[in-house]
Protein backbone atom coordinates (compact mmCIF):
# COMPACT_ATOMS: atom_id res chain seq x y z
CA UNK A 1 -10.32 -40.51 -21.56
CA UNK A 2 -7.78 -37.89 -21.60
CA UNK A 3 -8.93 -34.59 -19.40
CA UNK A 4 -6.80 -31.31 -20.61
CA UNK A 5 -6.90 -28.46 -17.87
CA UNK A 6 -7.10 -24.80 -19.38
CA UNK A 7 -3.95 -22.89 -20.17
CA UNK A 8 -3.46 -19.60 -17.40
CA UNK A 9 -2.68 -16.70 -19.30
CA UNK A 10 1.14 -15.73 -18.99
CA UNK A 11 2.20 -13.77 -16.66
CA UNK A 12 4.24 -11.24 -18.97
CA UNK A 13 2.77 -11.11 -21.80
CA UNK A 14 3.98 -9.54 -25.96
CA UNK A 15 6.62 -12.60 -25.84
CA UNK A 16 9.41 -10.25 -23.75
CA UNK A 17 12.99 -11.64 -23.85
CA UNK A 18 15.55 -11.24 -20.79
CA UNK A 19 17.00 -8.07 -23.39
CA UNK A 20 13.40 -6.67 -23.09
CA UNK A 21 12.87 -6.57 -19.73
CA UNK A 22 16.41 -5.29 -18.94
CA UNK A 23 15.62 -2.52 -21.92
CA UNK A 24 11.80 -1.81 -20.81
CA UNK A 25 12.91 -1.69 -16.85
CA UNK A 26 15.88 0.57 -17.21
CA UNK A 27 15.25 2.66 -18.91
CA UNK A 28 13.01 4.45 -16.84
CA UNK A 29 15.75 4.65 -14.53
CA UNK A 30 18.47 5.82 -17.55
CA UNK A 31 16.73 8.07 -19.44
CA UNK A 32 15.28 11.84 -18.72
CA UNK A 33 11.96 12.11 -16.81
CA UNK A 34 8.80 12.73 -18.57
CA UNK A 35 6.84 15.51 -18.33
CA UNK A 36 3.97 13.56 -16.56
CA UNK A 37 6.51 12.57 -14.16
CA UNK A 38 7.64 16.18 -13.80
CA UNK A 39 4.05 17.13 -13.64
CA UNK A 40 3.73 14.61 -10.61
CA UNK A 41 6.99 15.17 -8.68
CA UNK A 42 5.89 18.93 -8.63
CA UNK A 43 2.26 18.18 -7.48
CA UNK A 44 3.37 16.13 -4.72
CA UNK A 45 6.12 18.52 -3.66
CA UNK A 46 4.04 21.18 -3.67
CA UNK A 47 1.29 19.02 -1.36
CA UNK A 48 4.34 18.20 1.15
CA UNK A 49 5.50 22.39 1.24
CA UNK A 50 2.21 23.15 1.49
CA UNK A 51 1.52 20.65 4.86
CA UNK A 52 5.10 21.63 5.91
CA UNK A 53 3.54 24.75 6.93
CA UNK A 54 1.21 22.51 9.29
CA UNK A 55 3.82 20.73 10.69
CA UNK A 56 5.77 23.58 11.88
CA UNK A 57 3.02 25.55 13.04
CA UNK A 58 2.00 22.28 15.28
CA UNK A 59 5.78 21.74 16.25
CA UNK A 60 6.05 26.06 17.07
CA UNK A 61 2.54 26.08 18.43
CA UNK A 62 2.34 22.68 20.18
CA UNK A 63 -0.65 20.40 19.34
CA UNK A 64 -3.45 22.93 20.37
CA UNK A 65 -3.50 23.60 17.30
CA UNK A 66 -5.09 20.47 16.61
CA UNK A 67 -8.80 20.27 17.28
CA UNK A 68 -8.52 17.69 20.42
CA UNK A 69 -10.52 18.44 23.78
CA UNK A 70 -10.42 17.02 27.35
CA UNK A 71 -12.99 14.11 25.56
CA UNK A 72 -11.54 13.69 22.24
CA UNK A 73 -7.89 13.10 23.06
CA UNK A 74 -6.90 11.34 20.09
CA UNK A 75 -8.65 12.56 16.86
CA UNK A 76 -6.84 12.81 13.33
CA UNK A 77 -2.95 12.07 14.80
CA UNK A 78 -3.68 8.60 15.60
CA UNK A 79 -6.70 7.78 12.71
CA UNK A 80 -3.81 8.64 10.11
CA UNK A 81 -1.23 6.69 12.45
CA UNK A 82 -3.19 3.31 12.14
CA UNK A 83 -4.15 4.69 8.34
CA UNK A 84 -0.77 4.82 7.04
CA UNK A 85 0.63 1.14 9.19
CA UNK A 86 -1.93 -0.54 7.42
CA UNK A 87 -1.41 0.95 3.89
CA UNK A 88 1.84 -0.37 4.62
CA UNK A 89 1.00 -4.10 4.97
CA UNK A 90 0.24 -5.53 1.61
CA UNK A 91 4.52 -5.05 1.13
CA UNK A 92 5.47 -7.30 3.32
CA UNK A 93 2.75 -9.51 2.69
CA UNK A 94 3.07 -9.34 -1.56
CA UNK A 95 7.21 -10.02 -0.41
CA UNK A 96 7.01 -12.31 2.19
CA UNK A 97 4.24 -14.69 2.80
CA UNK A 98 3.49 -15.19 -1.26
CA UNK A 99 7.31 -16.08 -1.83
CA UNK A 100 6.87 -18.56 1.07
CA UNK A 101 4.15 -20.08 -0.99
CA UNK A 102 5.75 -19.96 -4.56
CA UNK A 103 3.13 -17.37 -6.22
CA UNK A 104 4.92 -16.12 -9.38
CA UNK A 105 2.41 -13.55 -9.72
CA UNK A 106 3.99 -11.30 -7.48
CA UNK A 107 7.28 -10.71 -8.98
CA UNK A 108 5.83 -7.56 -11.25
CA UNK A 109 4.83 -5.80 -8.32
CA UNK A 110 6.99 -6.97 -5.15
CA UNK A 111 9.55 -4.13 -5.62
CA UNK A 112 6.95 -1.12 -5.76
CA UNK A 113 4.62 -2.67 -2.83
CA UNK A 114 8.07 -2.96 -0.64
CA UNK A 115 8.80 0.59 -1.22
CA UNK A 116 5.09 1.37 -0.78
CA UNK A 117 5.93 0.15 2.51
CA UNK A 118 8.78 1.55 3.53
CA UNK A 119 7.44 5.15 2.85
CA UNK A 120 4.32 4.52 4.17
CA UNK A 121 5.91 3.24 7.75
CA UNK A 122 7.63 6.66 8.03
CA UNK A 123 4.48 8.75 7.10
CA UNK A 124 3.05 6.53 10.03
CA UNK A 125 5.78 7.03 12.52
CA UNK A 126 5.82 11.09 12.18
CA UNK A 127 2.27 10.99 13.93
CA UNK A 128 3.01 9.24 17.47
CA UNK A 129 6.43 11.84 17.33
CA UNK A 130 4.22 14.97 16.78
CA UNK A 131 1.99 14.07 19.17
CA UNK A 132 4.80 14.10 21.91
CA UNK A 133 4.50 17.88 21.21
CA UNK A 134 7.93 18.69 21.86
CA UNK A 135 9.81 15.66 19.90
CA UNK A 136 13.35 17.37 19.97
CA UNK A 137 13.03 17.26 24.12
CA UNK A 138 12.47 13.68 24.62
CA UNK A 139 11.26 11.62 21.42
CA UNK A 140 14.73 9.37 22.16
CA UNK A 141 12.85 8.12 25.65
CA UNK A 142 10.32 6.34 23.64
CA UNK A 143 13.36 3.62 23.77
CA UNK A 144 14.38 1.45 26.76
CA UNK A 145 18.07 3.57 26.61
CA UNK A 146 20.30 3.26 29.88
CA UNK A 147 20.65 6.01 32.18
CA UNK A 148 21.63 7.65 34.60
CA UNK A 149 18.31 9.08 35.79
CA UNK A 150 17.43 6.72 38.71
CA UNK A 151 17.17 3.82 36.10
CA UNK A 152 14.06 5.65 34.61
CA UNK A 153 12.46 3.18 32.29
CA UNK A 154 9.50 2.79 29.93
CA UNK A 155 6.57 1.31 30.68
CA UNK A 156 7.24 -2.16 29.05
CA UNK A 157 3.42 -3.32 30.17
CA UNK A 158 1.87 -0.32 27.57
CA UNK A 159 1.62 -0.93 23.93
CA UNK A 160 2.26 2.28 22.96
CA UNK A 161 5.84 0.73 23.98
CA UNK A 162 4.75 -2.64 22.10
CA UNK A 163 3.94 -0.10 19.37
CA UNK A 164 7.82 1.38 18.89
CA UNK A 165 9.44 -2.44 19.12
CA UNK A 166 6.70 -3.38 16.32
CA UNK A 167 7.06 -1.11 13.76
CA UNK A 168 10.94 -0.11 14.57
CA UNK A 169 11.38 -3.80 13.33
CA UNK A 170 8.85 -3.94 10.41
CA UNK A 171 10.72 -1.25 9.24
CA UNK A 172 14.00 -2.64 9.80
CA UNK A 173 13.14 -5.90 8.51
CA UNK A 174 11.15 -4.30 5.33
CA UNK A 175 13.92 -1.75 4.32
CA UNK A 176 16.38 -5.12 4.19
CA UNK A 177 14.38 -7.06 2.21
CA UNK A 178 13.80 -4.68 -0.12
CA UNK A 179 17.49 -3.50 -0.51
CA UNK A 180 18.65 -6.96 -0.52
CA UNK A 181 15.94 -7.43 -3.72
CA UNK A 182 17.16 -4.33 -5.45
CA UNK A 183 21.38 -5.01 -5.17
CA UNK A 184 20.93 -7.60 -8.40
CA UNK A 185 19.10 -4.89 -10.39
CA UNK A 186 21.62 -2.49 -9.42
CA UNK A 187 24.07 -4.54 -11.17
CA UNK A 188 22.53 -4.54 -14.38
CA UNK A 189 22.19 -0.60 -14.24
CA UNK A 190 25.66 -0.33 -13.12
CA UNK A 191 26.61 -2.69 -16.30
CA UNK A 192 25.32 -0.61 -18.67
CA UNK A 193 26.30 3.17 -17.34
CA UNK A 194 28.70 5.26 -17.73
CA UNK A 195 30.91 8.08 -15.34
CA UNK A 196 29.29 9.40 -12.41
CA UNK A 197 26.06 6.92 -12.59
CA UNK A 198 28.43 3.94 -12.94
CA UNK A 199 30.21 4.53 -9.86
CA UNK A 200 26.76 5.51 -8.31
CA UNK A 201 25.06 2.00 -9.37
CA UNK A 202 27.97 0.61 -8.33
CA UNK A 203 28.53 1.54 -4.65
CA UNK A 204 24.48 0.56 -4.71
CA UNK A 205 25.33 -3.05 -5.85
CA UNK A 206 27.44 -4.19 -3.36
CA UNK A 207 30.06 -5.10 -5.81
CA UNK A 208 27.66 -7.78 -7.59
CA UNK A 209 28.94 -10.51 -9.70
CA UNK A 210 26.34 -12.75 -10.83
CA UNK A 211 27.98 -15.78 -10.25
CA UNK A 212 25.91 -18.99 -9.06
CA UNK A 213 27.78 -18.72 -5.37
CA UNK A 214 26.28 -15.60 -5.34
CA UNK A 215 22.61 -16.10 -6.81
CA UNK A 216 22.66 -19.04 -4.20
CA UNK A 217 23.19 -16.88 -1.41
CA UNK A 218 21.00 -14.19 -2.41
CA UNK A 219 18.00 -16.61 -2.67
CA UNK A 220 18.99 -18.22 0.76
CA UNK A 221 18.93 -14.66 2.37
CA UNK A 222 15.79 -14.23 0.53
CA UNK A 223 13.98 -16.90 2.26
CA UNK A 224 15.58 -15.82 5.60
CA UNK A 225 14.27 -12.65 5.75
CA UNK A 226 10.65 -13.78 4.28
CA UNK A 227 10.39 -15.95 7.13
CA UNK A 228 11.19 -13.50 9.27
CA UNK A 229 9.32 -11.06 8.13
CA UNK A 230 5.95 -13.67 7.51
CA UNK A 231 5.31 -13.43 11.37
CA UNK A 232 5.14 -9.18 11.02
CA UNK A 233 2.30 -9.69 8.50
CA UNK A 234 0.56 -10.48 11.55
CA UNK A 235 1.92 -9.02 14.37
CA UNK A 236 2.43 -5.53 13.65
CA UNK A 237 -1.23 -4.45 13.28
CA UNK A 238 -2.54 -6.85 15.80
CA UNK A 239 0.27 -4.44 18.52
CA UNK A 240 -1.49 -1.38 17.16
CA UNK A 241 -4.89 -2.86 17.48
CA UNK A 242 -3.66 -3.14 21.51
CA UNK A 243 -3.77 -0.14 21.65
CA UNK A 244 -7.63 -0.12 21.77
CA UNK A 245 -8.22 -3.27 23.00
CA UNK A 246 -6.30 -3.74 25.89
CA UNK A 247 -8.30 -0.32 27.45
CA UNK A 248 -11.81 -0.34 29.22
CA UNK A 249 -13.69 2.20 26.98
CA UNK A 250 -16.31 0.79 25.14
CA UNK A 251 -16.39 0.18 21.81
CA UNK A 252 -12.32 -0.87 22.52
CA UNK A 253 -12.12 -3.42 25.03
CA UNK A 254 -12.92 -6.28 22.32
CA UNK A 255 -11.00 -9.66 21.43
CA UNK A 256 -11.86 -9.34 17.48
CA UNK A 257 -9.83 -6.04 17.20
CA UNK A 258 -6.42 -8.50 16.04
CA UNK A 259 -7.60 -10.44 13.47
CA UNK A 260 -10.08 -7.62 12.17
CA UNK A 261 -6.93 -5.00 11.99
CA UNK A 262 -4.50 -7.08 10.23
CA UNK A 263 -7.34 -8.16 7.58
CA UNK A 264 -8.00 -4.43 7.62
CA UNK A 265 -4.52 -3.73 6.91
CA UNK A 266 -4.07 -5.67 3.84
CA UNK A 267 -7.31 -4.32 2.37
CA UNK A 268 -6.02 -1.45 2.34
CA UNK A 269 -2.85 -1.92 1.32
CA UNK A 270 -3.87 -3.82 -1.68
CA UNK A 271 -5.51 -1.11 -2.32
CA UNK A 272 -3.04 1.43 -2.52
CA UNK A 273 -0.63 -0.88 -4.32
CA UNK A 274 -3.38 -0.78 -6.93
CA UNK A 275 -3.44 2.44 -6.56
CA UNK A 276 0.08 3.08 -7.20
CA UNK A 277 0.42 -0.04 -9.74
CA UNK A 278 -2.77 1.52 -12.34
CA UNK A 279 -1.05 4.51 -12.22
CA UNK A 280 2.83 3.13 -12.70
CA UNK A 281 1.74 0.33 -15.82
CA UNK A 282 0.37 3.35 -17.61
CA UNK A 283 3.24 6.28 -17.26
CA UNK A 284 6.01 3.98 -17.53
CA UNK A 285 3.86 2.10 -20.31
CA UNK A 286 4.39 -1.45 -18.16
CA UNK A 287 1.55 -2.98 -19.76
CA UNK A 288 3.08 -6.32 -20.98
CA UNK A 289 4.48 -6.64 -16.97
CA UNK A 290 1.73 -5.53 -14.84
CA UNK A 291 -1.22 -7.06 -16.37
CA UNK A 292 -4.23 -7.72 -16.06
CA UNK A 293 -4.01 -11.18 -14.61
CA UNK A 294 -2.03 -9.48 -11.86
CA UNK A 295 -4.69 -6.65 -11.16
CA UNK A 296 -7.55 -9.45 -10.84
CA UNK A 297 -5.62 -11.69 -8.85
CA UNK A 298 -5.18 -8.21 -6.32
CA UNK A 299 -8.77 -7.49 -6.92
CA UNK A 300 -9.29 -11.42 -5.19
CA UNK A 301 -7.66 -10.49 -2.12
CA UNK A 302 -9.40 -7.42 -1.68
CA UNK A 303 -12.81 -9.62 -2.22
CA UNK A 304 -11.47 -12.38 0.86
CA UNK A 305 -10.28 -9.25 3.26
CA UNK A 306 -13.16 -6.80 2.76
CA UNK A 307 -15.38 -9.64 3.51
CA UNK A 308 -13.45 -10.44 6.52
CA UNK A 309 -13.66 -7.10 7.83
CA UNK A 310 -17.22 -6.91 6.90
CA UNK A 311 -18.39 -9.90 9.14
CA UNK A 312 -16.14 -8.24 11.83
CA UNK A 313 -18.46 -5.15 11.42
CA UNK A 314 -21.40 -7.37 11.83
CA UNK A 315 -19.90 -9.35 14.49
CA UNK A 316 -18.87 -6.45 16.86
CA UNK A 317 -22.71 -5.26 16.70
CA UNK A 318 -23.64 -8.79 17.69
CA UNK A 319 -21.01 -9.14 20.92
CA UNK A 320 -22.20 -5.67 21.98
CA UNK A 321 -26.19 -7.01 21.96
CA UNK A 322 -25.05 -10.68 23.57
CA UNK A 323 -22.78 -9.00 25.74
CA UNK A 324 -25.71 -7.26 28.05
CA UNK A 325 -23.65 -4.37 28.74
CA UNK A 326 -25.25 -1.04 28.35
CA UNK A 327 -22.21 0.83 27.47
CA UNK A 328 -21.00 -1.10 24.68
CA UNK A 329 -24.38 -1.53 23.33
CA UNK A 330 -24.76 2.76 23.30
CA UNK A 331 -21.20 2.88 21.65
CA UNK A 332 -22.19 0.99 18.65
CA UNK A 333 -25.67 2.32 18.53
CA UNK A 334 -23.93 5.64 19.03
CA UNK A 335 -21.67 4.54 15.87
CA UNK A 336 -24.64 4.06 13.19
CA UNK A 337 -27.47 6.62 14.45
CA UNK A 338 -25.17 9.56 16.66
CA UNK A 339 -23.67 13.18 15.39
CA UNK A 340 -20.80 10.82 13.12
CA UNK A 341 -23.80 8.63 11.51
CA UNK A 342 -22.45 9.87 8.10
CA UNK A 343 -18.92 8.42 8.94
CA UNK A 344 -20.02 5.53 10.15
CA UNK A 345 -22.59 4.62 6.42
CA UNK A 346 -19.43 5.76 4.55
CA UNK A 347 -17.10 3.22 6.18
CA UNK A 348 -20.11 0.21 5.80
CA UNK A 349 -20.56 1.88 1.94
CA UNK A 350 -16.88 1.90 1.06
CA UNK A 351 -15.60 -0.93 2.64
CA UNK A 352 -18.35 -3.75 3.16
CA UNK A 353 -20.73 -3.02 -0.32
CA UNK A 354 -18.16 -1.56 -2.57
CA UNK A 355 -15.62 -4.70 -2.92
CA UNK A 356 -18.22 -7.02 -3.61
CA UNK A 357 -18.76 -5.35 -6.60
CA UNK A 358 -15.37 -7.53 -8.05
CA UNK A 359 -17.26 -10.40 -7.85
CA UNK A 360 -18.01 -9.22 -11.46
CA UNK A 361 -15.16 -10.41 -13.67
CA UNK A 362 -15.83 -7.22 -15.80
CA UNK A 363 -15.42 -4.90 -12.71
CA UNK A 364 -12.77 -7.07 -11.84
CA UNK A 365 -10.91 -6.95 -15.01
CA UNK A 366 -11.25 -3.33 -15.58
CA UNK A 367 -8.74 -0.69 -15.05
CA UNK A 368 -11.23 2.10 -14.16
CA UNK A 369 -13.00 0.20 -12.38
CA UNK A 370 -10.22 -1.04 -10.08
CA UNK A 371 -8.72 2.36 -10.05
CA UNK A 372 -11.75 3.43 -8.65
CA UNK A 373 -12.63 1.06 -6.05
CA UNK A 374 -9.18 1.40 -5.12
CA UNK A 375 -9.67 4.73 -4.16
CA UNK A 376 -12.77 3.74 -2.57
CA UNK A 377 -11.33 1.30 -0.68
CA UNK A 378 -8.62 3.66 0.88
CA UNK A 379 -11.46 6.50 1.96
CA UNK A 380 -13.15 3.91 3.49
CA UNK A 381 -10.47 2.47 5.48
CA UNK A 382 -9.42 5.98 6.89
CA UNK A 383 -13.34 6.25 7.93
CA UNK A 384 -13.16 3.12 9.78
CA UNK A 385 -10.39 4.36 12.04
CA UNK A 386 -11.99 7.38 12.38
CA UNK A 387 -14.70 6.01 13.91
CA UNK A 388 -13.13 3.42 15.94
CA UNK A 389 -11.35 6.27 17.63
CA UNK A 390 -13.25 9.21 17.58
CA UNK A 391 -17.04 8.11 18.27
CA UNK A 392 -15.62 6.05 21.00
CA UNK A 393 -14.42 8.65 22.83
CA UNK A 394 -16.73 11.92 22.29
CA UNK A 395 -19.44 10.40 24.27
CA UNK A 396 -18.65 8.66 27.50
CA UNK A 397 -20.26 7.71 30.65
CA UNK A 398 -20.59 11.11 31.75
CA UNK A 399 -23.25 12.90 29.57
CA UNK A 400 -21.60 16.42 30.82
CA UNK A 401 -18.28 15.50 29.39
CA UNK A 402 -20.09 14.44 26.08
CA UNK A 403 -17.89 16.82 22.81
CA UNK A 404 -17.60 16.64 19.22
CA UNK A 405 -14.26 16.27 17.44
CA UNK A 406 -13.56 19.19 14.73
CA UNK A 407 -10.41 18.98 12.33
CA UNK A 408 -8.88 22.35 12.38
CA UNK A 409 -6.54 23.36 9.49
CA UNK A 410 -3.49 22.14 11.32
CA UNK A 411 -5.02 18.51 11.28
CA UNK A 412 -5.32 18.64 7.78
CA UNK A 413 -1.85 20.56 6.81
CA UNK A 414 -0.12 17.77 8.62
CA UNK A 415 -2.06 14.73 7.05
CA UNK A 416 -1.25 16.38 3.56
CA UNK A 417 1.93 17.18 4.41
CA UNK A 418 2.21 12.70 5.01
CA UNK A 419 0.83 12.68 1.52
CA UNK A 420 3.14 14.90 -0.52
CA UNK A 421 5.92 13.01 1.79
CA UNK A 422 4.59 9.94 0.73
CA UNK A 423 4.07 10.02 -2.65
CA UNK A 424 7.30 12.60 -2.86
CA UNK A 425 9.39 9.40 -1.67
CA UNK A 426 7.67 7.04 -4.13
CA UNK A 427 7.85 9.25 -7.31
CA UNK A 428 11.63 9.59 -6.18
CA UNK A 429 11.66 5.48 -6.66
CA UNK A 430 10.51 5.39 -9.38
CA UNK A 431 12.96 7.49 -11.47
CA UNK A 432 15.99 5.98 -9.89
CA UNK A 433 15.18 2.83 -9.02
CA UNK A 434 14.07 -0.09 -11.05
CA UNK A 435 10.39 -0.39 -10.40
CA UNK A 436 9.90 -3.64 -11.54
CA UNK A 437 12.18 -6.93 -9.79
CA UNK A 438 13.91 -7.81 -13.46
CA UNK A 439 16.00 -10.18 -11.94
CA UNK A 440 12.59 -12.49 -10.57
CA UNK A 441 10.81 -10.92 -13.64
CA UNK A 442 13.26 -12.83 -16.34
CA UNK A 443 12.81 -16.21 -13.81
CA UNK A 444 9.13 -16.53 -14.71
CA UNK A 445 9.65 -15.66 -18.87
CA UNK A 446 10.29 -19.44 -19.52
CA UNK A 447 7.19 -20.17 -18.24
CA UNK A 448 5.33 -17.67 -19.47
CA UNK A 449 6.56 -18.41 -23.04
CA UNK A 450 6.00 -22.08 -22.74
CA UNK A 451 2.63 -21.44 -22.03
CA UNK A 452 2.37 -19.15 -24.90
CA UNK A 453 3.36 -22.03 -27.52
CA UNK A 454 1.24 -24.62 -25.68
């Protein structure tokens, strides 16, 4: 008896040769922006001028223009700080870890999620700065620099400190990666310019030649840097959860706070890269690359890691019952019935219920759908770190020192002002650079088009 196993559906689909996806890829980058993209760019600059009036109000003011208290010490700043790290982790993790394990799937989307990355590590980094209050006075002593000071030194046992070695080298090791990925591509733009943009394209390439000495070394470096980068997936958030967990308040000082912040992180950072990718297949009309296949197989991730983080939910309520201890059971009880109640049901709604809802291949198939969730997804995630942080600290052991936490304008001009920065940076990308790896694109057509004929 002769057992057949089912055909997967190509990965790029309408039968695209290497001329197509050289033609469909560049020209994005060669021709004049659309309108819609004009119509973007504009919206997000205007977002970031708009917050840039929060940011220098906070950097002229100082941050009492924020609405923290003697209680609430860290409100908005640092929720948006651990927002934006983990919208940042599905790049590395899309780049990295699924090369390691030979998942074709993510050559579509590799390039975007890296630069999804990259911009989202900066929006992350302006928060700890800003908080200094006076950055331009002594941001640089953040770093273990020599000096001549009395040998003054950082505190190498806080991680706050653990936090600037972290994501200093996530972003070192990200912005590489990605570069290194984007030099081939630059090649084939340089190839097929003219004047000004030829001698642009090629400074960017490095002086590319194709040859097989030099594929050779570019997949070597490749596999370098992804397994140096693997080990970030999970050590970046589980430093920032440290930051909680290493501290006595309750509510923080839990064991579960690593693994449940890195699985936090890659929810929502597949969720932004679907996000970003919905949006990107449509205006660049990327159908045939970004397909549905690829959009499902995100939607599966999002299904494991919301799970994850939804039996950490359930299992921090559990520790704080077995544990005995009065305080930590008040903080969680605190959480779900106290003044932030509706935070707390929107986190549980948006991040435990909603992503079960793919287990529905025609949720999880569909492009509103996802789009949707997506979004959902995202709100929820901010939610969770708001109440991590915030409800942990406005009531503590002292009833008289018990305050609530309320965002002034400032907090919110500053978190837009990450968002027009953000997606300023990315709309930026994805005029004038390729948005979509050709060079690992055209190494899966072969198999994509064998399938086809099968």
């Amino acid at each position: 008896m002769q057992v057949t196993s089912s055909v997967r559906q190509p990965l790029i689909t309408g039968g695209k040769t290497y001329h197509d996806v050289t033609h469909d890829v560049s020209r994005q980058v060669e021709g004049k922006p659309s309108m819609l993209w004009f119509l973007a760019f504009l919206t997000a600059a205007g977002v970031l001028a708009l917050g840039s009036i929060a940011l220098i109000a906070t950097l002229w003011e100082g941050i009492g223009m924020w609405g923290l208290n003697k209680t609430v010490g860290w409100a908005w700043d640092i929720t948006n700080f651990v927002w934006w790290v983990g919208i940042g982790h599905a790049g590395t993790l899309i780049s990295a870890v699924l090369l390691l394990f030979r998942q074709k799937w993510r050559t579509s989307i590799n390039r975007a999620a890296e630069a999804m990355t990259i911009f989202a590590v900066i929006c992350a980094a302006m928060f700890p700065v800003i908080h200094m209050g006076r950055p331009w006075l002594g941001a640089y002593w953040a770093l273990p620099l020599p000096n001549t000071f009395g040998s003054l030194w950082v505190n190498f046992n806080s991680p706050l400190l653990w936090d600037v070695f972290a994501i200093s080298t996530y972003f070192s090791v990200s912005l590489v990666f990605w570069y290194i990925g984007l030099i081939p591509d630059f090649a084939t733009i340089r190839d097929r310019a003219t004047g000004l943009r030829k001698t642009i394209y090629g400074a960017l390439s490095f002086g590319w030649d194709g040859a097989a000495k030099t594929w050779m070394r570019y997949e070597s470096v490749s596999l370098i840097l992804a397994g140096l980068a693997t080990p970030l997936v999970l050590s970046v958030h589980t430093i920032v959860s440290f930051d909680f967990a290493t501290s006595v308040i309750p509510g923080w000082h839990t064991t579960i706070f690593p693994p449940y912040f890195v699985a936090g992180a890659i929810f929502s950072g597949f969720a932004m890269v679907l996000t970003l990718m919905i949006i990107t297949r449509k205006v660049f009309k990327l159908e045939d690359y970004i397909t549905i296949g690829h959009i499902e197989l995100m939607n599966i991730v999002i299904i494991i890691t919301g799970s994850i983080v939804g039996i950490a939910y359930i299992t921090e309520f559990f520790i704080a019952w077995y544990s005995g201890v009065e305080a930590e059971q008040y903080a969680f009880i605190n959480r779900a019935t106290g003044p932030y109640w509706w935070a707390y049901w929107s986190m549980m709604t948006c991040n435990v219920i909603s992503p079960q809802l793919f287990w529905i291949k025609k949720i999880r198939t569909s492009i509103i759908a996802t789009f949707i969730l997506s979004l959902v997804v995202n709100i929820g995630m901010w939610f969770e770190r708001f109440v991590i942080i915030v409800t942990s600290l406005h009531r503590d052991y002292l009833p008289s020192s018990w305050a609530m936490f309320y965002p002034t304008w400032a907090d919110v001009g500053v978190y837009l002002f990450t968002f027009g920065l953000f997606f300023t940076l990315f709309f930026l990308f994805a005029k004038f650079f390729p948005v979509i790896n050709m060079a690992e694109v055209k190494s899966v057509l072969k198999s994509s088009s064998e399938k086809v004929h099968k």
